[in-house]
PDB file of N, CA and C in Angstrom:
ATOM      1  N   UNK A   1      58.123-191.361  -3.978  1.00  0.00           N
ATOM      2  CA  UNK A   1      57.720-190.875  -2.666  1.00  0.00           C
ATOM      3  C   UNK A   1      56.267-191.263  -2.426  1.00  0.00           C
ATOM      4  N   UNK A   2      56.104-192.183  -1.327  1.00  0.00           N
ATOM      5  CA  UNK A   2      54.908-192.557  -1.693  1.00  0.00           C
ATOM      6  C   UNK A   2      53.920-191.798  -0.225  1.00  0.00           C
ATOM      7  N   UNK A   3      52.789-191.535   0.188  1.00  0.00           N
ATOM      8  CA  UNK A   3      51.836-190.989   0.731  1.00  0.00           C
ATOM      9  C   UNK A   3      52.222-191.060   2.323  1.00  0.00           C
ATOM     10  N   UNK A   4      51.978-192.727   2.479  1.00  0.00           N
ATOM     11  CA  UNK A   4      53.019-192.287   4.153  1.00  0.00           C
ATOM     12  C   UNK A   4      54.477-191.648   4.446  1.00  0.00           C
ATOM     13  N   UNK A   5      54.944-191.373   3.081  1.00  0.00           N
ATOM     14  CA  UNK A   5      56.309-190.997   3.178  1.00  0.00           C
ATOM     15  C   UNK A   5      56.353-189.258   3.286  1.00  0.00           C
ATOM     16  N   UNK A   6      55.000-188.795   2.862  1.00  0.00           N
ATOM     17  CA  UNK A   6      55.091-187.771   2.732  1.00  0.00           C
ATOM     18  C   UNK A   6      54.360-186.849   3.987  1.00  0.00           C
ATOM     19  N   UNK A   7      52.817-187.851   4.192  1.00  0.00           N
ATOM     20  CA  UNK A   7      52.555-187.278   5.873  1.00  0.00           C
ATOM     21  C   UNK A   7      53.372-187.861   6.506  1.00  0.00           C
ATOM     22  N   UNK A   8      54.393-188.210   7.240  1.00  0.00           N
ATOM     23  CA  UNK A   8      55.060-188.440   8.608  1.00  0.00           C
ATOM     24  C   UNK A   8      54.662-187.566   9.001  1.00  0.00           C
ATOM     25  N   UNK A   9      55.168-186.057   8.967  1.00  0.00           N
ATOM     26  CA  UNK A   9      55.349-185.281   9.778  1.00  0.00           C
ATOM     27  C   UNK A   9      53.633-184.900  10.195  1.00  0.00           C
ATOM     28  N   UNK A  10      53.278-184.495  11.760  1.00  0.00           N
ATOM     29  CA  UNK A  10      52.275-183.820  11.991  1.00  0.00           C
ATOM     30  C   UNK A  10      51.784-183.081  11.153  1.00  0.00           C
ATOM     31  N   UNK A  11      52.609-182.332  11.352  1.00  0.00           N
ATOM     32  CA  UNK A  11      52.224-181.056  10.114  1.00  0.00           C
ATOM     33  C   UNK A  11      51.885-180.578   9.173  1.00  0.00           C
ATOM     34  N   UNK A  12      52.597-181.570   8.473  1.00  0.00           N
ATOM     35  CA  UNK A  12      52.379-181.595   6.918  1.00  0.00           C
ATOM     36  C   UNK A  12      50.570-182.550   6.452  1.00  0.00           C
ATOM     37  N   UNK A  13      49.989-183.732   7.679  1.00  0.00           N
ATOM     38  CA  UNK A  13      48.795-183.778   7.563  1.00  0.00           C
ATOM     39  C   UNK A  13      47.869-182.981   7.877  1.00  0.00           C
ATOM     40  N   UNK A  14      48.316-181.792   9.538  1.00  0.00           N
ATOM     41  CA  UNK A  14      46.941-181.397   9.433  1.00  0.00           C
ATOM     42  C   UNK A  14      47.036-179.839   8.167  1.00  0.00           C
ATOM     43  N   UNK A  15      48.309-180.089   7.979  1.00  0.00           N
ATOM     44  CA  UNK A  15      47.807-178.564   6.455  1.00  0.00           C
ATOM     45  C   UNK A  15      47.088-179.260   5.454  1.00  0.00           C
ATOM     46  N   UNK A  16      47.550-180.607   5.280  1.00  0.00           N
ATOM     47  CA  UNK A  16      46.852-181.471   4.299  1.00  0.00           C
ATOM     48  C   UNK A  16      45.010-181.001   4.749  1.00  0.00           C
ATOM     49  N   UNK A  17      45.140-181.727   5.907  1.00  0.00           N
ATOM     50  CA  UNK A  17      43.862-181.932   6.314  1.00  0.00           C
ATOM     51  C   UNK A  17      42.816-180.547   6.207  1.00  0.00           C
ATOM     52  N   UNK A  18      43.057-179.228   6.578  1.00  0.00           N
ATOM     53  CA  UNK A  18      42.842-177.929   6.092  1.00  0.00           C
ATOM     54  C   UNK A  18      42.459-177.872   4.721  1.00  0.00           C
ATOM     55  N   UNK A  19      43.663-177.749   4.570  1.00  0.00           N
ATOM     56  CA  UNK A  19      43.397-177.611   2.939  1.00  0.00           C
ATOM     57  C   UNK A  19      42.099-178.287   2.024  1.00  0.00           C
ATOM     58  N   UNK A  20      41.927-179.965   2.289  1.00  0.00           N
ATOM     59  CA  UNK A  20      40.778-180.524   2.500  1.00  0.00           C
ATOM     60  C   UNK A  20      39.717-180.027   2.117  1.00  0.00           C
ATOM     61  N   UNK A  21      39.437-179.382   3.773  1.00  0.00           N
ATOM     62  CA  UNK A  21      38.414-178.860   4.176  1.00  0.00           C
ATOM     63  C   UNK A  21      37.702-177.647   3.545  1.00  0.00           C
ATOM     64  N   UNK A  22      39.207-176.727   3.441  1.00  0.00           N
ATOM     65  CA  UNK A  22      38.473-175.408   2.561  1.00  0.00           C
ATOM     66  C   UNK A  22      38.194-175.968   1.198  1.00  0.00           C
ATOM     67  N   UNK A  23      38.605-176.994   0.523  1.00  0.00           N
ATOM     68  CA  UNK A  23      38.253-177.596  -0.555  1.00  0.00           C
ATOM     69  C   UNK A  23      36.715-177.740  -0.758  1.00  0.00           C
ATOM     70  N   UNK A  24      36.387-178.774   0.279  1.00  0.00           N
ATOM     71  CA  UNK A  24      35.051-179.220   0.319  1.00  0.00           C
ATOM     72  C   UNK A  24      34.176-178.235   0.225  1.00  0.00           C
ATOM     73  N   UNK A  25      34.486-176.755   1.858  1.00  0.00           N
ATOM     74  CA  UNK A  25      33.554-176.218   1.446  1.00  0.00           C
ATOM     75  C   UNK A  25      32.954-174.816   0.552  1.00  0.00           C
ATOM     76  N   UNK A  26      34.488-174.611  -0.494  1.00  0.00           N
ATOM     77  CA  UNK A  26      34.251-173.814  -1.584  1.00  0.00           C
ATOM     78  C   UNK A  26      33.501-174.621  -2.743  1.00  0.00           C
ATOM     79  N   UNK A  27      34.169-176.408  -2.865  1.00  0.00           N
ATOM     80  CA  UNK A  27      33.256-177.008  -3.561  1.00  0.00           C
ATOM     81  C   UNK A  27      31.287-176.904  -3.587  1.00  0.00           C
ATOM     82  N   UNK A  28      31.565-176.815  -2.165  1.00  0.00           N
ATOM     83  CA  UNK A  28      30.192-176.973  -1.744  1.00  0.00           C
ATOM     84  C   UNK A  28      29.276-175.802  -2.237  1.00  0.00           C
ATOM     85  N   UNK A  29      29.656-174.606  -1.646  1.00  0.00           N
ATOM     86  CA  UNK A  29      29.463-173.530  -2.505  1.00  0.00           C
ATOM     87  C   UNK A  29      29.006-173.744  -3.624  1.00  0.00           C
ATOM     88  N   UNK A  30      30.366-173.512  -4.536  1.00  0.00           N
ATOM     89  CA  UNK A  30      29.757-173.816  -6.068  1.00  0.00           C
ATOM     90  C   UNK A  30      28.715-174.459  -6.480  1.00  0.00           C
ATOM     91  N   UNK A  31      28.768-176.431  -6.037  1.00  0.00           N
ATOM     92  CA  UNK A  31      27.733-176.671  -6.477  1.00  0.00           C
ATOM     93  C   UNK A  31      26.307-176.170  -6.202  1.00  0.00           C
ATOM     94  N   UNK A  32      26.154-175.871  -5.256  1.00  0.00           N
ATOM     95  CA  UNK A  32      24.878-174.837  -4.540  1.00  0.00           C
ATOM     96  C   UNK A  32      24.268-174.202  -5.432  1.00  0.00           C
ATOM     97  N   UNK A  33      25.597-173.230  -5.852  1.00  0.00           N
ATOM     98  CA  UNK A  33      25.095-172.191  -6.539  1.00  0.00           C
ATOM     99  C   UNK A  33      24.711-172.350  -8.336  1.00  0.00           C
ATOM    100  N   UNK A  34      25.766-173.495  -8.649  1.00  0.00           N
ATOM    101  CA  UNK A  34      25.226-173.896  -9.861  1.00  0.00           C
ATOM    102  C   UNK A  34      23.939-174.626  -9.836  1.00  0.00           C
ATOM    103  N   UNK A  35      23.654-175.622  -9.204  1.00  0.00           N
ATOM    104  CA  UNK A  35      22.303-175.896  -9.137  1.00  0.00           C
ATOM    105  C   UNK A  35      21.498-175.220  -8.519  1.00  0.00           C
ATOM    106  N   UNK A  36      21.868-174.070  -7.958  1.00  0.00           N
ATOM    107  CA  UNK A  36      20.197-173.522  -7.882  1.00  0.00           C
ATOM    108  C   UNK A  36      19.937-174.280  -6.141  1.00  0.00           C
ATOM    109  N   UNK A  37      20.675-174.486  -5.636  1.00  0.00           N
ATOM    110  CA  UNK A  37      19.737-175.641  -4.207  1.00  0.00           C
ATOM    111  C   UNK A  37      19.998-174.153  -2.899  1.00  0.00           C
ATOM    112  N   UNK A  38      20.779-173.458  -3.204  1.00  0.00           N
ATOM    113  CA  UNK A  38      20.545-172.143  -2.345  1.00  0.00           C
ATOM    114  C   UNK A  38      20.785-170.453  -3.183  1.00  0.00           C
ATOM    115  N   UNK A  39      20.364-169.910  -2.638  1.00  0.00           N
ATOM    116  CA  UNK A  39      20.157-168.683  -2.780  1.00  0.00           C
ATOM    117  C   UNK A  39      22.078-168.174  -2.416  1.00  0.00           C
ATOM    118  N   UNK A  40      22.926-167.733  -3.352  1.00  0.00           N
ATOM    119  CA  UNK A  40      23.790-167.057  -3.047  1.00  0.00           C
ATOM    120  C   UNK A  40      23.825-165.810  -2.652  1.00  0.00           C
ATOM    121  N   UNK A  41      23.603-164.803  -1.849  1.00  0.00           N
ATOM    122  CA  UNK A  41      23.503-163.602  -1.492  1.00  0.00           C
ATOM    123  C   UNK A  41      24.693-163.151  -0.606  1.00  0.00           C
ATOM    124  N   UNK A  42      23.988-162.099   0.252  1.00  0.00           N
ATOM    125  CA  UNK A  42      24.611-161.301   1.155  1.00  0.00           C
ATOM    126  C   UNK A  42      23.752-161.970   2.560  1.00  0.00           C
ATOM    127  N   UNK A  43      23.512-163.065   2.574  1.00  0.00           N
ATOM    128  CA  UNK A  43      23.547-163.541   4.155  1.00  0.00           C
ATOM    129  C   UNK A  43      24.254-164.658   4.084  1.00  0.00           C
ATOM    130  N   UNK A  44      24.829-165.029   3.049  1.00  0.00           N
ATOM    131  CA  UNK A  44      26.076-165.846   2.863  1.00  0.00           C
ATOM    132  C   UNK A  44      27.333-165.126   3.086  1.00  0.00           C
ATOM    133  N   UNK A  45      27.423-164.327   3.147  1.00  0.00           N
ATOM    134  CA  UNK A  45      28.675-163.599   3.846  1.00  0.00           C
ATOM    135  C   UNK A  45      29.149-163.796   4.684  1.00  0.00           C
ATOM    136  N   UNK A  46      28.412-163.532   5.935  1.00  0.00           N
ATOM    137  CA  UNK A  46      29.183-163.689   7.394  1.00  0.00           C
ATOM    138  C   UNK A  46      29.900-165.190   7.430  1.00  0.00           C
ATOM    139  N   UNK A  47      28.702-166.151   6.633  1.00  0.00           N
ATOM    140  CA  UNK A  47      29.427-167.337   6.840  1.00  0.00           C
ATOM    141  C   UNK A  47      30.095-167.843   6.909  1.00  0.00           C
ATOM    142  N   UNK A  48      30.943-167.155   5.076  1.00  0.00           N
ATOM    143  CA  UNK A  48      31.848-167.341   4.381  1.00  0.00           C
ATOM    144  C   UNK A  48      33.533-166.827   5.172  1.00  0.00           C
ATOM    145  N   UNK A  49      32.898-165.547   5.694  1.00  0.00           N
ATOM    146  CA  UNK A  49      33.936-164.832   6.584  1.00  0.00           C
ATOM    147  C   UNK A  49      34.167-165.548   7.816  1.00  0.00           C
ATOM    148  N   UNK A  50      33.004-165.900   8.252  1.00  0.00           N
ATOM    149  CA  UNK A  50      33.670-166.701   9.659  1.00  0.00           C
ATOM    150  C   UNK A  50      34.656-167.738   9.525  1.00  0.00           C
ATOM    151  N   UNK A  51      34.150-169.279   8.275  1.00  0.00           N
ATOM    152  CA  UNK A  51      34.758-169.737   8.055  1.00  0.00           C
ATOM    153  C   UNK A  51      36.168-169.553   8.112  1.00  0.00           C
ATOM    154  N   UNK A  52      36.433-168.567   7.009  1.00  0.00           N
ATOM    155  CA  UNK A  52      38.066-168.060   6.816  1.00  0.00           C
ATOM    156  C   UNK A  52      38.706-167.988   7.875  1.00  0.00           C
ATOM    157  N   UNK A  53      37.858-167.547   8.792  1.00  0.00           N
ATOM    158  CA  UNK A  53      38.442-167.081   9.962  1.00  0.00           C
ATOM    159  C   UNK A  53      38.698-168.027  11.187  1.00  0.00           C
ATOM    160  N   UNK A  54      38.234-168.948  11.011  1.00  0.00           N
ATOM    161  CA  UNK A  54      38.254-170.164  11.803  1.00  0.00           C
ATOM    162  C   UNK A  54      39.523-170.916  11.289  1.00  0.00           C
ATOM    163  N   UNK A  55      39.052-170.929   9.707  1.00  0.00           N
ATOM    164  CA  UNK A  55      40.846-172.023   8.977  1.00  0.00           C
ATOM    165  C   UNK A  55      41.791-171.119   9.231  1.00  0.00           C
ATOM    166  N   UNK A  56      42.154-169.915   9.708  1.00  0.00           N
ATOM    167  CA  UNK A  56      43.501-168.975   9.804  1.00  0.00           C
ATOM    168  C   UNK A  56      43.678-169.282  10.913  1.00  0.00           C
ATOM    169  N   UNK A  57      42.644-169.570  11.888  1.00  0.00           N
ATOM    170  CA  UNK A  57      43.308-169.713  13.440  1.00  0.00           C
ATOM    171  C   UNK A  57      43.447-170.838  13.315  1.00  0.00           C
ATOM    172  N   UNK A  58      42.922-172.087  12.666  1.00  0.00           N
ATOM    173  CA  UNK A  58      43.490-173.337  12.672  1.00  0.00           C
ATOM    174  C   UNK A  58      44.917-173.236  12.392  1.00  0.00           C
ATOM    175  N   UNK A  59      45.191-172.779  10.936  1.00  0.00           N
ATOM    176  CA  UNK A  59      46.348-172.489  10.098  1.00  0.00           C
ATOM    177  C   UNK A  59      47.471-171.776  11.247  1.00  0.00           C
ATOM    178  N   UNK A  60      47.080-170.869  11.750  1.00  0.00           N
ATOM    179  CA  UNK A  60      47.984-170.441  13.014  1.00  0.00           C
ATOM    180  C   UNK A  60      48.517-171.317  13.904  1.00  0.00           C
ATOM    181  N   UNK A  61      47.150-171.893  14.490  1.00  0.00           N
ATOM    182  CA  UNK A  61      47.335-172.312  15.953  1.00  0.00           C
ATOM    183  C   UNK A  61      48.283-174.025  15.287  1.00  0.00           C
ATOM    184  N   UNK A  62      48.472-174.342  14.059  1.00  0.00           N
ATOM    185  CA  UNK A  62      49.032-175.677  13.784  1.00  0.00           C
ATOM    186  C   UNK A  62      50.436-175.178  14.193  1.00  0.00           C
ATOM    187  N   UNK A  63      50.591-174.229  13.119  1.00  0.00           N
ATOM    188  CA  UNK A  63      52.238-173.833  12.978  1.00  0.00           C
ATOM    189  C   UNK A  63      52.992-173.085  14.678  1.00  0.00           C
ATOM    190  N   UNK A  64      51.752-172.504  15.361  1.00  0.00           N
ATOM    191  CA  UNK A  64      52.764-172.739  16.764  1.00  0.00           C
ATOM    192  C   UNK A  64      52.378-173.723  17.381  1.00  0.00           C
ATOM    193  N   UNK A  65      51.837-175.084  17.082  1.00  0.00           N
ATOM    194  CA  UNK A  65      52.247-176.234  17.764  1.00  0.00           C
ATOM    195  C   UNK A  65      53.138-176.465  17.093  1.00  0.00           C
ATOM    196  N   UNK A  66      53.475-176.848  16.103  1.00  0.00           N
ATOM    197  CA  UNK A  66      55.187-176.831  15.641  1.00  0.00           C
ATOM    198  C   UNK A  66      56.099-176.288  15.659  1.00  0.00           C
ATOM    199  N   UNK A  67      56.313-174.955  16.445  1.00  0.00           N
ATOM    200  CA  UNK A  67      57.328-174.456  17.656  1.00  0.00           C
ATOM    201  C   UNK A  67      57.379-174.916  18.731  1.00  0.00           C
ATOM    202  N   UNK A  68      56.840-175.200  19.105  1.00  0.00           N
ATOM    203  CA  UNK A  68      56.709-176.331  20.719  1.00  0.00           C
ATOM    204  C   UNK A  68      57.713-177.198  20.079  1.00  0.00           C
ATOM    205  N   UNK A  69      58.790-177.605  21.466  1.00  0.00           N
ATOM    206  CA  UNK A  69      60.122-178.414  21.617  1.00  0.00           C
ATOM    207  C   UNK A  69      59.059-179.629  21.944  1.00  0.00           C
ATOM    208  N   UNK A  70      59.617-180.773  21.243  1.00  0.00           N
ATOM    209  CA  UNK A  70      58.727-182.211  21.508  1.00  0.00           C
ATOM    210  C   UNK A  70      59.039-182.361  22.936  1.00  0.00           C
ATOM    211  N   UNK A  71      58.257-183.316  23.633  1.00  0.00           N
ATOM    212  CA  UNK A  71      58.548-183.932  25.041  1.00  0.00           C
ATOM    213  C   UNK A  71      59.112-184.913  25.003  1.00  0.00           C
TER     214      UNK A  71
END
């Protein structure tokens, strides 16, 4: 099964594509915090929360475009 065989569908890239993303920026995180290049605290919070909250309505708003009858 090879890579275009597996995104065809819309869908299945932009969860790909999500997924990604929260990748990068928990990666990002970490390294931060292992090197020392920011301060991990409690004004990193809201951030962290908004984020989430942005990929769930992505994560939402994908899966009811894939209830929508194609045109």
């Amino acid at each position: 099964m090879g890579i275009q065989s597996y995104f065809e569908s819309d869908l299945r890239f932009y969860y790909a594509v999500g997924g990604f993303v929260i990748l990068v920026f928990i990666s990002g995180i970490a390294v931060s915090a292992i090197l020392e290049l920011a301060v991990i605290d409690q004004r990193l919070i809201p951030l962290i929360i908004g984020f989430f909250l942005f990929m769930f309505v992505y994560f939402i708003s994908v899966s009811v475009q894939a209830l929508e009858p194609d045109s």
